[in-house]
Protein backbone atom coordinates (compact mmCIF):
# COMPACT_ATOMS: atom_id res chain seq x y z
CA UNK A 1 107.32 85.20 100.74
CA UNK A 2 110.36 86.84 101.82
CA UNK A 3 108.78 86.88 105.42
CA UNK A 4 108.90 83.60 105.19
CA UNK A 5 111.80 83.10 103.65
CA UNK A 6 113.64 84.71 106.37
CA UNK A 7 111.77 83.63 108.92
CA UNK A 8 113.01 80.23 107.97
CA UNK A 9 116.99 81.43 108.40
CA UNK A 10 116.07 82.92 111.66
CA UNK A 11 114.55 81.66 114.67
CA UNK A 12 114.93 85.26 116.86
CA UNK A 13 110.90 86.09 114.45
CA UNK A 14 109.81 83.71 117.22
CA UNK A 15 110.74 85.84 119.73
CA UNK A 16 108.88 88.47 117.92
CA UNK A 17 105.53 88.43 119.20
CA UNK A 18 107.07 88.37 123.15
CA UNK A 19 108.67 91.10 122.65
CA UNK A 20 106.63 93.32 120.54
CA UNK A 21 108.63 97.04 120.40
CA UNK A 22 110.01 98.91 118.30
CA UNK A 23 113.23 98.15 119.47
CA UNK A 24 113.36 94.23 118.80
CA UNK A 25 111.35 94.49 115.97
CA UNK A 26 114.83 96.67 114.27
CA UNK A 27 117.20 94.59 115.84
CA UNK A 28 115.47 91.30 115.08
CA UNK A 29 114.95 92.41 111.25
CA UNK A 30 118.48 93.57 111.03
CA UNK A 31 120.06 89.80 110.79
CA UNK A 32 117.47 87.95 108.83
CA UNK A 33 117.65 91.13 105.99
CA UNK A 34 121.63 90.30 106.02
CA UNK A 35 121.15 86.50 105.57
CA UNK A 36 117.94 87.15 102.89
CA UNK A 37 120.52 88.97 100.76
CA UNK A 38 123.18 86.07 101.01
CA UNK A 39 120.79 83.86 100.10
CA UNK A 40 119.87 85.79 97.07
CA UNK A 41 123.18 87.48 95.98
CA UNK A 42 125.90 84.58 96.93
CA UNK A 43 124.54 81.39 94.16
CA UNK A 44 124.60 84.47 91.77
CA UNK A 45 128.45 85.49 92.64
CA UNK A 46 129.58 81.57 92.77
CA UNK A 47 128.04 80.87 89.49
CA UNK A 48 129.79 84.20 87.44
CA UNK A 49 132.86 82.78 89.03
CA UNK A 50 132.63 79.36 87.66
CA UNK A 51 132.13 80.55 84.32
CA UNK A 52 135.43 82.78 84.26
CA UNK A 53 137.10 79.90 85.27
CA UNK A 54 138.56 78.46 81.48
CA UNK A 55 139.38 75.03 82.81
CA UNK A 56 135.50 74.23 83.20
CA UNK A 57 133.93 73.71 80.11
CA UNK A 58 130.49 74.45 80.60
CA UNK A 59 127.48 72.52 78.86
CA UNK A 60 124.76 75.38 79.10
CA UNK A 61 125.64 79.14 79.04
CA UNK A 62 125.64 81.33 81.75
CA UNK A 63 122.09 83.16 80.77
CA UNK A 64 120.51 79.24 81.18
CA UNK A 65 122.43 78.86 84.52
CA UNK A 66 121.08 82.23 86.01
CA UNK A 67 117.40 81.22 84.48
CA UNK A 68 117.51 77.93 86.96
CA UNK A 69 118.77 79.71 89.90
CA UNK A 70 116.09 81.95 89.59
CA UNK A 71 113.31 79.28 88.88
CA UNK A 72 114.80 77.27 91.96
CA UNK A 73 114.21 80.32 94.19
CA UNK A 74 110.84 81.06 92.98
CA UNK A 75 109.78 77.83 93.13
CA UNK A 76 110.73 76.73 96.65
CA UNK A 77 108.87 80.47 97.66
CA UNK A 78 106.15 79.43 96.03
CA UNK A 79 105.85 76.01 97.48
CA UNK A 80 106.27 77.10 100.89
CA UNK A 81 103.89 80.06 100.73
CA UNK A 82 101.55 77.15 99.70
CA UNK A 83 102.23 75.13 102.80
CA UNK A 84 102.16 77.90 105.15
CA UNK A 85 98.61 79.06 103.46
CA UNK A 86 96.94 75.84 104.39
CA UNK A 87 98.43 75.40 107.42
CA UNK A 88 96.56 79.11 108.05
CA UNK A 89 93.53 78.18 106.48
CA UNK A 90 93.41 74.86 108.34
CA UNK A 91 94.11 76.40 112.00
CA UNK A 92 92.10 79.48 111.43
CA UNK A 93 95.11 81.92 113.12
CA UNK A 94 98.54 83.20 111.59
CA UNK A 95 101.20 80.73 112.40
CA UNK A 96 103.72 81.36 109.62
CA UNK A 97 106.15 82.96 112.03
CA UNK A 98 106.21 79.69 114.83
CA UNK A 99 105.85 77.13 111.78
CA UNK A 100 109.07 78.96 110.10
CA UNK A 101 111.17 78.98 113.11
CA UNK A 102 110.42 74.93 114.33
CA UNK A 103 111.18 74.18 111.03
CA UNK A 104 114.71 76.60 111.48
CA UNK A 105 115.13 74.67 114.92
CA UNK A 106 114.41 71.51 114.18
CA UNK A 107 116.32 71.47 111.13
């Protein structure tokens, strides 16, 4: 999932399999582990600072909030994972790694 998930954020995992070495393998796993942990870290930060704010009055409490950021990220994991497994199981080889990074490319 978090392959995936980075894979996504990063198009250089295409390059990946051209360049097989140790050497791009670290560098090309250094950027997409930096933007994995914005992803998961920066909704977290934004939504403690909305609730300090006292002008915002908010409708649910903050344990609710953090609840549906974490169901939103599990479930979009989950949902791609799903996609990417039939795609495997359709075309018989391991394309998660090109299928992430068109999808980064194209949009």
């Amino acid at each position: 999932a978090v392959v995936s998930t980075q894979s996504g954020h990063y198009p250089g995992f295409a390059l990946m399999p051209w360049f097989a070495n140790k050497t791009t393998v670290i560098l090309f796993s250094i950027f997409p582990g930096v933007l994995n942990s914005v992803y998961l870290v920066l909704p977290f930060i934004l939504l403690s600072q909305i609730h300090q704010i006292p002008a915002i009055k908010a409708e649910r409490g903050y344990a609710t909030d953090v609840a549906l950021l974490v169901s939103s990220t599990f479930a979009s994991q989950v949902l791609l994972n799903m996609f990417l497994g039939t795609v495997i199981e359709i075309t018989g080889i391991n394309v998660v790694m090109y299928t992430a990074s068109v999808i980064a490319c194209v949009g």
